[in-house]
N, C-alpha and C. Protein backbone atom coordinates (compact mmCIF):
# COMPACT_ATOMS: atom_id res chain seq x y z
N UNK A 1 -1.22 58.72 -9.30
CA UNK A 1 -0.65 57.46 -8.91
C UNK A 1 -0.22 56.71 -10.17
N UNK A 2 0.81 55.66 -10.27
CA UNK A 2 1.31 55.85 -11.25
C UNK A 2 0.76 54.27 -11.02
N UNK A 3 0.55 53.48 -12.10
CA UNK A 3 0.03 52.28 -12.48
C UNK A 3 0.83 51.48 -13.55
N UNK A 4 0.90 50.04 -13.12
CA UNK A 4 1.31 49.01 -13.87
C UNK A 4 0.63 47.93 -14.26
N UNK A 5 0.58 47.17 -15.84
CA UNK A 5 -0.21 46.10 -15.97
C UNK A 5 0.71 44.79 -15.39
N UNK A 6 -0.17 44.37 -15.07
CA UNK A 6 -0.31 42.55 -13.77
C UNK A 6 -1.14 41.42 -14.89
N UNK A 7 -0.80 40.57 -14.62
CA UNK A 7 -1.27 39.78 -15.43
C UNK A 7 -1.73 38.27 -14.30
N UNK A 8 -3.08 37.94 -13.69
CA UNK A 8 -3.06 37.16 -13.14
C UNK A 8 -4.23 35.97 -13.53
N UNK A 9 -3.96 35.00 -12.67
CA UNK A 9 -4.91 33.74 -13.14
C UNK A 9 -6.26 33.68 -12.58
N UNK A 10 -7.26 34.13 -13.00
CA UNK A 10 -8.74 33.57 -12.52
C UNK A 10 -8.95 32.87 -13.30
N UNK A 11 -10.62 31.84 -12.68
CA UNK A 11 -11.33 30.95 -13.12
C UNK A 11 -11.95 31.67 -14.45
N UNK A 12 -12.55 30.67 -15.35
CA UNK A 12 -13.50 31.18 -16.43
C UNK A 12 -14.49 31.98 -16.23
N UNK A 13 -14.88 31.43 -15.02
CA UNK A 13 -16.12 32.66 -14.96
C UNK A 13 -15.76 33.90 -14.80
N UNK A 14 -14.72 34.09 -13.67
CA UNK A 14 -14.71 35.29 -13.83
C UNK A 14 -13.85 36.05 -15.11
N UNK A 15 -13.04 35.05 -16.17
CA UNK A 15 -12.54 36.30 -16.50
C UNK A 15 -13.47 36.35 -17.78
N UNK A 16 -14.70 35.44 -17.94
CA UNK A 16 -15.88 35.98 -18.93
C UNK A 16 -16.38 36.88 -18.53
N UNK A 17 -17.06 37.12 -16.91
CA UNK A 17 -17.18 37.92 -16.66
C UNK A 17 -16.83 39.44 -16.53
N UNK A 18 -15.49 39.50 -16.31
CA UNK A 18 -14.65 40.55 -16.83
C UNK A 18 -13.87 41.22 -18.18
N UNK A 19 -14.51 39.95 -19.14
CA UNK A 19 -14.36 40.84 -20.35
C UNK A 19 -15.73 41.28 -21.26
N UNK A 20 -16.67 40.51 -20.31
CA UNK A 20 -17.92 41.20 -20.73
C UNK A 20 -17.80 42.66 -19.98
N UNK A 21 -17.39 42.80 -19.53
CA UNK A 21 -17.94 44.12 -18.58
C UNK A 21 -17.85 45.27 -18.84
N UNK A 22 -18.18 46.03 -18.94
CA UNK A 22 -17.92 47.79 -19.84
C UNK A 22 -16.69 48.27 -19.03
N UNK A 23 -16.46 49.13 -19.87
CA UNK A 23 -15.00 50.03 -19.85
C UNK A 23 -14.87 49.96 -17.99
N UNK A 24 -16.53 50.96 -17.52
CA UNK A 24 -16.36 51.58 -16.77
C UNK A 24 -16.07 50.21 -15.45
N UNK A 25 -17.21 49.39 -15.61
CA UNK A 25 -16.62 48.64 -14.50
C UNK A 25 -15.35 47.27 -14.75
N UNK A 26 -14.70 47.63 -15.32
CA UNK A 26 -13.84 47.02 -15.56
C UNK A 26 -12.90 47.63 -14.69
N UNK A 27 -12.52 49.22 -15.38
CA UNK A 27 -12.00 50.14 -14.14
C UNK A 27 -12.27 50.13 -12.73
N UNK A 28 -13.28 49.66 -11.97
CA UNK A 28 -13.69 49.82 -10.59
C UNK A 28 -13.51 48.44 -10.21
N UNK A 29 -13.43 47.52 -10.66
CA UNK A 29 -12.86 45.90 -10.49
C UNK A 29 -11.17 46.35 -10.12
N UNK A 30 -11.11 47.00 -11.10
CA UNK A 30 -9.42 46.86 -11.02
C UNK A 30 -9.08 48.14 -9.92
N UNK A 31 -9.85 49.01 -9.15
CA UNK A 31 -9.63 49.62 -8.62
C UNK A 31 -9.67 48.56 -7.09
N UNK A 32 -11.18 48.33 -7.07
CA UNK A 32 -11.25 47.03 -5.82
C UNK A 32 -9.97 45.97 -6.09
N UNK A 33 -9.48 45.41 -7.06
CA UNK A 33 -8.26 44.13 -6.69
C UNK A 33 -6.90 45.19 -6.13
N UNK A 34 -6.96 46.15 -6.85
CA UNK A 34 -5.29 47.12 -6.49
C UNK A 34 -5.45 47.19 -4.98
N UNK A 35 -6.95 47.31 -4.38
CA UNK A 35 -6.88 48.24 -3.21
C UNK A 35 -6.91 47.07 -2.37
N UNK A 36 -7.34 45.74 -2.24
CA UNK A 36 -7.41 44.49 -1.39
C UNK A 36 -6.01 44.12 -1.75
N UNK A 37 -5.06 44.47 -2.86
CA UNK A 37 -4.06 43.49 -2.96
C UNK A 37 -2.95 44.48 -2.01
N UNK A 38 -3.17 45.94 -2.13
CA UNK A 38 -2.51 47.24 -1.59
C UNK A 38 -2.36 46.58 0.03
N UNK A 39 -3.75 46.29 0.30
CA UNK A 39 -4.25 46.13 2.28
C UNK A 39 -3.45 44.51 1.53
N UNK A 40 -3.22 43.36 1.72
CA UNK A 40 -2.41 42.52 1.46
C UNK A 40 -0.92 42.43 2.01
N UNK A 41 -0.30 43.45 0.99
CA UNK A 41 1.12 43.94 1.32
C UNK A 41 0.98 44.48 3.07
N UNK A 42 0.46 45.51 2.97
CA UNK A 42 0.49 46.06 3.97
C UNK A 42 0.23 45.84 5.56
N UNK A 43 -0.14 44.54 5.77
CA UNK A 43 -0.83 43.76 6.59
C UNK A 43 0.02 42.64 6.75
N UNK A 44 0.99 42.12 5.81
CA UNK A 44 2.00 41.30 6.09
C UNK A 44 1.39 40.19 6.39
N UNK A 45 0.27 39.69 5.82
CA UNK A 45 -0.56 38.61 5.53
C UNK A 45 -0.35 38.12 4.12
N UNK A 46 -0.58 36.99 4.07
CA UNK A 46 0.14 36.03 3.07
C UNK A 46 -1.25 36.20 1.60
N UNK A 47 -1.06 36.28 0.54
CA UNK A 47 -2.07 37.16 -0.06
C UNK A 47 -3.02 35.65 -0.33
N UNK A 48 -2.68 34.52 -0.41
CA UNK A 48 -3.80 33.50 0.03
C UNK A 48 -4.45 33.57 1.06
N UNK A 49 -3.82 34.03 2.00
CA UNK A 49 -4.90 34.30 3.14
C UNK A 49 -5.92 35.43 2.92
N UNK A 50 -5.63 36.90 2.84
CA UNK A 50 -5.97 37.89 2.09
C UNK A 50 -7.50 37.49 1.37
N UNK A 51 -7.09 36.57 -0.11
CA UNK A 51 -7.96 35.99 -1.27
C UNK A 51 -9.03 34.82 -0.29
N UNK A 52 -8.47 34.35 0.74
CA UNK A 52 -9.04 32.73 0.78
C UNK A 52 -10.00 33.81 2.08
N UNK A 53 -9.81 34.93 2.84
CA UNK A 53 -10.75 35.74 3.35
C UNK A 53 -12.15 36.35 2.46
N UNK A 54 -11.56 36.84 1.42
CA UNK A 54 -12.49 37.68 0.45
C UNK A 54 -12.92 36.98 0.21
N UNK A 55 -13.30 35.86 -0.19
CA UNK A 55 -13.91 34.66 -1.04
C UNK A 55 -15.10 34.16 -0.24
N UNK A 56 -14.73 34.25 1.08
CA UNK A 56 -15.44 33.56 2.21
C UNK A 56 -16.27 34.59 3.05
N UNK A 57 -15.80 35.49 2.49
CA UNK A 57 -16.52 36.64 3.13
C UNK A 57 -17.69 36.89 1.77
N UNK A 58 -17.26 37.16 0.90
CA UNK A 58 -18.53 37.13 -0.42
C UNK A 58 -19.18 35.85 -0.35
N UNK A 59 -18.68 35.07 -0.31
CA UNK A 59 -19.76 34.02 -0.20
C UNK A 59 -21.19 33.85 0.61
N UNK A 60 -20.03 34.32 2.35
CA UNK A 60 -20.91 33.79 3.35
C UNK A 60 -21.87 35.26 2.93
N UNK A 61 -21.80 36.20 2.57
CA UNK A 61 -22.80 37.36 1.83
C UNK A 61 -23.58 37.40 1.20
N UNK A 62 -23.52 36.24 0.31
CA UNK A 62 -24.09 35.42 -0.69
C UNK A 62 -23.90 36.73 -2.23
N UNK A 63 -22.51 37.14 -2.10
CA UNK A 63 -22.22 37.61 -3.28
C UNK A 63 -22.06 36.76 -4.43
N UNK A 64 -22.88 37.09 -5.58
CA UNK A 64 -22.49 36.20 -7.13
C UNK A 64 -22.26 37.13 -8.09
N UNK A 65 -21.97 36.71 -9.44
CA UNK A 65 -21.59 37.47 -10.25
C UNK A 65 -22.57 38.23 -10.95
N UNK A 66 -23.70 37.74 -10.10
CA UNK A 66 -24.76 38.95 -11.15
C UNK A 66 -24.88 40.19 -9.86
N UNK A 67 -25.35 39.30 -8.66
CA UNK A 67 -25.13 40.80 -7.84
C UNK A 67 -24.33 41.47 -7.64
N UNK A 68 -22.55 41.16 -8.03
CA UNK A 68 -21.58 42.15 -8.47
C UNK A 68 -21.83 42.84 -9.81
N UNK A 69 -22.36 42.73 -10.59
CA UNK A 69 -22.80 42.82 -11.85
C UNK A 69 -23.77 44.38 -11.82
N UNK A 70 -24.93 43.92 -10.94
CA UNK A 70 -25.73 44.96 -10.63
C UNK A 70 -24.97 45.52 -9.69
N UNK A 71 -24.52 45.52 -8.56
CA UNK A 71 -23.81 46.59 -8.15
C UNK A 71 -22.61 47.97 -8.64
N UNK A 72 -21.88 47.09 -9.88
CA UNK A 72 -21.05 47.77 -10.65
C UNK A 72 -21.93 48.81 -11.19
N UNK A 73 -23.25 48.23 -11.54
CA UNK A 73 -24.22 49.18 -12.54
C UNK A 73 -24.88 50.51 -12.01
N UNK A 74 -24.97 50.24 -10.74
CA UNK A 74 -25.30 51.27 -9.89
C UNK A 74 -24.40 52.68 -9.72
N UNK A 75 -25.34 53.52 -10.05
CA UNK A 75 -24.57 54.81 -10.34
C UNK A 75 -25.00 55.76 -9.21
């Protein structure tokens, strides 16, 4: 599959969070945004809606950045 760099706007946290992050999960972040932004297009849903879902769905999960953190770590 052939890949292009994107350049987009997050908050501080996350993009501290994402440049702390090792090689490997840096790669699997960017595999999860390609593949929610992929279902986006494809769904013909407006990608704020898309984002303003995911957000609310991690939340109401009570996803944070350390339990994404440890999950990335999990092998």
């Amino acid at each position: 599959m052939e890949t292009k760099t994107i350049t987009i706007r997050v908050n501080a946290e996350v993009a501290r969070f994402f440049e702390e992050a090792s090689e490997e999960q840096r790669r699997k972040l960017e595999v999860l945004l390609s593949l929610k932004l992929s279902d986006a297009t494809r769904t013909h849903r407006s990608l704020e809606d898309v984002m303003s879902e995911i957000s609310r769905n991690a939340q109401a999960r009570g996803l944070t950045p350390e339990i994404l953190e440890n999950l990335l770590n999990e092998e």
